[in-house]
Protein backbone atom coordinates (compact mmCIF):
# COMPACT_ATOMS: atom_id res chain seq x y z
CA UNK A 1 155.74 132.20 158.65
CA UNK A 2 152.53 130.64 158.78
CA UNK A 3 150.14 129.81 155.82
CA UNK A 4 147.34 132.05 155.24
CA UNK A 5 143.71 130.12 155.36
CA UNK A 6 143.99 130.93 151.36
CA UNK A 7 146.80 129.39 150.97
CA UNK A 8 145.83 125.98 152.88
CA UNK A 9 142.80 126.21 150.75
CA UNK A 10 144.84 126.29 147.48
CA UNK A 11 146.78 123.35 148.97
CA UNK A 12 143.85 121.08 149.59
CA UNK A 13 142.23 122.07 146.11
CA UNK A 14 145.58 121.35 144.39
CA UNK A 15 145.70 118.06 146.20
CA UNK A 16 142.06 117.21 145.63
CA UNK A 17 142.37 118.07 141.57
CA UNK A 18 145.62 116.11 141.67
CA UNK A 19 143.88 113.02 142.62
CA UNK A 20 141.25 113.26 140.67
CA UNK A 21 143.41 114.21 137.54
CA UNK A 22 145.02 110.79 138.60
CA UNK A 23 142.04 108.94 138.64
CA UNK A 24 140.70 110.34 135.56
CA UNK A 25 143.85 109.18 133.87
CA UNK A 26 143.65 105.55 135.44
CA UNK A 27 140.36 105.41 133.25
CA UNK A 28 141.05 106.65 130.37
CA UNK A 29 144.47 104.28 130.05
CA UNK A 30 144.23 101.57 131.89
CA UNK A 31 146.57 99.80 133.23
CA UNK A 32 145.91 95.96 132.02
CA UNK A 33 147.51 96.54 128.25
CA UNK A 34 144.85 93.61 127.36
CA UNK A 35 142.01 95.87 127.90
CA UNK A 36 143.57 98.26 125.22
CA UNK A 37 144.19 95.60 122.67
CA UNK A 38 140.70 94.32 122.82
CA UNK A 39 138.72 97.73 122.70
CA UNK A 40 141.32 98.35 119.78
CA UNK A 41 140.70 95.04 117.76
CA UNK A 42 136.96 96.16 118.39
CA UNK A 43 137.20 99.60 117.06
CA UNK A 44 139.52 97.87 114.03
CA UNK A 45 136.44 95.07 113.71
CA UNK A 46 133.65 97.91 113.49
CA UNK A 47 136.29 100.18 111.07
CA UNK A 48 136.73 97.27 108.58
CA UNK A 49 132.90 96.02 108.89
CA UNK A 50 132.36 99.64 108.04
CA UNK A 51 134.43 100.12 105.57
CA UNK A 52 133.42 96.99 103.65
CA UNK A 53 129.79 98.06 104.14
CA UNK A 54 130.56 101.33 102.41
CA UNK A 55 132.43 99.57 99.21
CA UNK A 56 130.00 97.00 98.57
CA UNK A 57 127.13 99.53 98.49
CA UNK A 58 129.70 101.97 96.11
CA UNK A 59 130.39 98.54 94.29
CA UNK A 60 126.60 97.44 93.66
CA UNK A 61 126.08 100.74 92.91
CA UNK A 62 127.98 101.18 90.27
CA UNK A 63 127.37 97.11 88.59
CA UNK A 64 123.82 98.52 88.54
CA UNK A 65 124.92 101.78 86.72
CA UNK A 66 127.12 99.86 84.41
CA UNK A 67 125.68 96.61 84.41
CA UNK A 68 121.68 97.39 84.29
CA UNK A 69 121.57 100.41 83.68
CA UNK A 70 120.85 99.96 79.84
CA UNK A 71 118.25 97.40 80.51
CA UNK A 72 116.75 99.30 83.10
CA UNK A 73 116.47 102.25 80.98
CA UNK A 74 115.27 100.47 77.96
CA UNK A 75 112.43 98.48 79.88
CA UNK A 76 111.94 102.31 81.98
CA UNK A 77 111.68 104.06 79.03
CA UNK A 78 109.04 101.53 77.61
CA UNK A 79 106.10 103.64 79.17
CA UNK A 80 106.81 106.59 77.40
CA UNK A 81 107.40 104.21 74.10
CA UNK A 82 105.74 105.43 70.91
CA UNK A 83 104.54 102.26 68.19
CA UNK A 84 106.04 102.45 65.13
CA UNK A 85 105.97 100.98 61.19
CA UNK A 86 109.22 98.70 60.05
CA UNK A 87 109.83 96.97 56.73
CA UNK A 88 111.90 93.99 56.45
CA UNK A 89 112.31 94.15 52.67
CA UNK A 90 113.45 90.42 51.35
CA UNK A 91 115.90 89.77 48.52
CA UNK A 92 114.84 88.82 45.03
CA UNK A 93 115.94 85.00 45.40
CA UNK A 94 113.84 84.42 48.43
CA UNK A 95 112.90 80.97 48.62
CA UNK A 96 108.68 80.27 50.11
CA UNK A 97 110.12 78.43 53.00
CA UNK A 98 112.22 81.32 53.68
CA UNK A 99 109.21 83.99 53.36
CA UNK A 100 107.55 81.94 55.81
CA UNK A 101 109.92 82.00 58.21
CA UNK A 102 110.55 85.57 58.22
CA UNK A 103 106.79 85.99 58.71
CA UNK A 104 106.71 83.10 61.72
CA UNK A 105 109.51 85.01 63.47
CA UNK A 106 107.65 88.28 62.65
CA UNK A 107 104.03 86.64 64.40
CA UNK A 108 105.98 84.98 66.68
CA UNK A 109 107.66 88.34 68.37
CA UNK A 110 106.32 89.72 71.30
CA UNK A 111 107.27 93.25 70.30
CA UNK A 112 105.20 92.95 67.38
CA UNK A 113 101.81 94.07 66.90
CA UNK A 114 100.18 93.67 63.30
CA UNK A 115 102.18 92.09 60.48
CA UNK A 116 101.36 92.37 56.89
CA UNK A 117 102.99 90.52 53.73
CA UNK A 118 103.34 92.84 50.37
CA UNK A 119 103.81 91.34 47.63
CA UNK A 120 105.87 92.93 44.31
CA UNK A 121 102.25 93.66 42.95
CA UNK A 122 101.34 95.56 46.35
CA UNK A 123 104.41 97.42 46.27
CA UNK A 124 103.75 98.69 42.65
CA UNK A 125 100.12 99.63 43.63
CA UNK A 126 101.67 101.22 46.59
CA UNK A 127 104.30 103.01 45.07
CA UNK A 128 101.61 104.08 41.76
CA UNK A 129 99.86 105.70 44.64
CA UNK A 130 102.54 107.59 46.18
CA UNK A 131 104.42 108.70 43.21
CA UNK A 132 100.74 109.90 41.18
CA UNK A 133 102.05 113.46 40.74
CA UNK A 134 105.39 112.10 39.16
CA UNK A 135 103.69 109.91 36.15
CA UNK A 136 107.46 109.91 34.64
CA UNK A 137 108.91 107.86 37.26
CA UNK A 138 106.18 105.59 38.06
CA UNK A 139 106.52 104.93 34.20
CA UNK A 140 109.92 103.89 34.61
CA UNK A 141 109.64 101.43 37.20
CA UNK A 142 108.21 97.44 36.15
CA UNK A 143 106.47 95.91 38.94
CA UNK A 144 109.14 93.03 39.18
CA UNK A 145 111.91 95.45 40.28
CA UNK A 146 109.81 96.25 43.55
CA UNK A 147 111.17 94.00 46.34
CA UNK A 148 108.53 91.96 48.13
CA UNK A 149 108.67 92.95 52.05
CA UNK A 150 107.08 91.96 55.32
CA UNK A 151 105.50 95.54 56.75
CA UNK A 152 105.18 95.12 60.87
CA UNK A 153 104.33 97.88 63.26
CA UNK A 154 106.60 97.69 66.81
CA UNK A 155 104.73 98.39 70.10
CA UNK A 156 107.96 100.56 70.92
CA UNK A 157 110.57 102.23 68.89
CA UNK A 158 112.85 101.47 71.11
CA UNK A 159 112.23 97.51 70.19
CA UNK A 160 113.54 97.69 66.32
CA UNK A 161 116.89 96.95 67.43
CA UNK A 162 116.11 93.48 68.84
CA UNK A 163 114.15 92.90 65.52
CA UNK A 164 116.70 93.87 63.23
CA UNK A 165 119.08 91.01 65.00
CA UNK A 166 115.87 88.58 65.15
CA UNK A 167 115.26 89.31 61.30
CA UNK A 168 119.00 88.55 60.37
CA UNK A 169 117.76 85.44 58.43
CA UNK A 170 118.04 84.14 55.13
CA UNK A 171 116.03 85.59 52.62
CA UNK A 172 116.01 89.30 54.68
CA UNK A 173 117.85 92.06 52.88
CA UNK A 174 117.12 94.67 55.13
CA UNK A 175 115.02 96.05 57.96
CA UNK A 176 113.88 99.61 57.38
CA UNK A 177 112.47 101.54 60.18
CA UNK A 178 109.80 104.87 60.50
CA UNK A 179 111.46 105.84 63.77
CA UNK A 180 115.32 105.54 61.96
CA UNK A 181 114.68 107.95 58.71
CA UNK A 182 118.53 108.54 58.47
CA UNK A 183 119.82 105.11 58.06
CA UNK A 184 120.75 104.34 54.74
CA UNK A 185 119.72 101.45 52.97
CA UNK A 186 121.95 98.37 52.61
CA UNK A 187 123.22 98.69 56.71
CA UNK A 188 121.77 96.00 59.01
């Protein structure tokens, strides 16, 4: 029996898609196993470049987070920074040269804006004025037992911090701050 003209037609497409499954296939694997290797080392180089890419940027991500990250948001936050009043109150045995000092520091800060010395006699002025409506207990304090203090307003509250470190001289037996109305005396 005799092919039908469909079938010879099936024949030659069957034939024709054979060879050019074959030659598809001769592309896509070729035959020379050095081509392979190569296009793989390639495709390893470009993974690992990649890859090494992607964990540095993760890594200096993250030092910046951990790293600066509390300096950046200190010195960010410095715009929105409101001044404030501190006291560094000094201890009864303060020596001149050591009052001096604390006020040199205090002048020499860059966080600092206006400093002012008070004197026991200030304070007891001060404190006459504050306390008027309690004549009892202004009676019971002598103007000796008033600590002498160096008052100092801070561009930022943010800043008393650093001061409270730079003030951790002789002669300093506290720093009180405005901004820090919960801290108990007698903690530096």
């Amino acid at each position: 029996m005799m092919p039908e003209p469909d079938d010879r037609l099936d024949e030659r497409l069957r034939a024709a898609l054979g060879d050019l499954d074959d030659a598809a296939r001769r592309q896509l694997r070729p035959t020379d196993v050095r081509t392979v290797s190569a296009a793989g080392r390639r495709r390893r180089t470009v993974l690992a470049a990649g890859t090494t890419a992607f964990v540095l940027l993760v890594a200096s991500g993250l030092f910046s987070v951990w790293f600066v990250g509390p300096w950046r948001a200190e010195r960010s936050a410095a715009p929105g920074c409101r001044p404030t009043t501190a006291t560094a109150f000094l201890r009864g045995d303060v020596t001149a040269e050591q009052r001096e000092r604390i006020g040199a520091v205090l002048r020499a800060s860059p966080e600092v804006s206006a400093v002012h010395f008070e004197s026991r006699a200030d304070a007891y002025e001060n404190f006459k004025q504050l306390y008027a409506d309690a004549p009892e207990l202004v009676d019971s304090v002598r103007p000796d037992t008033l600590p002498e203090s160096w008052r100092f307003t801070l561009a930022c509250t943010g800043d008393i911090g650093a001061m409270r470190q730079r003030l951790a001289l002789p002669g300093v037996d506290d720093v009180v701050c405005a901004c820090d109305p919960r801290r108990s005396p007698g903690r530096r």
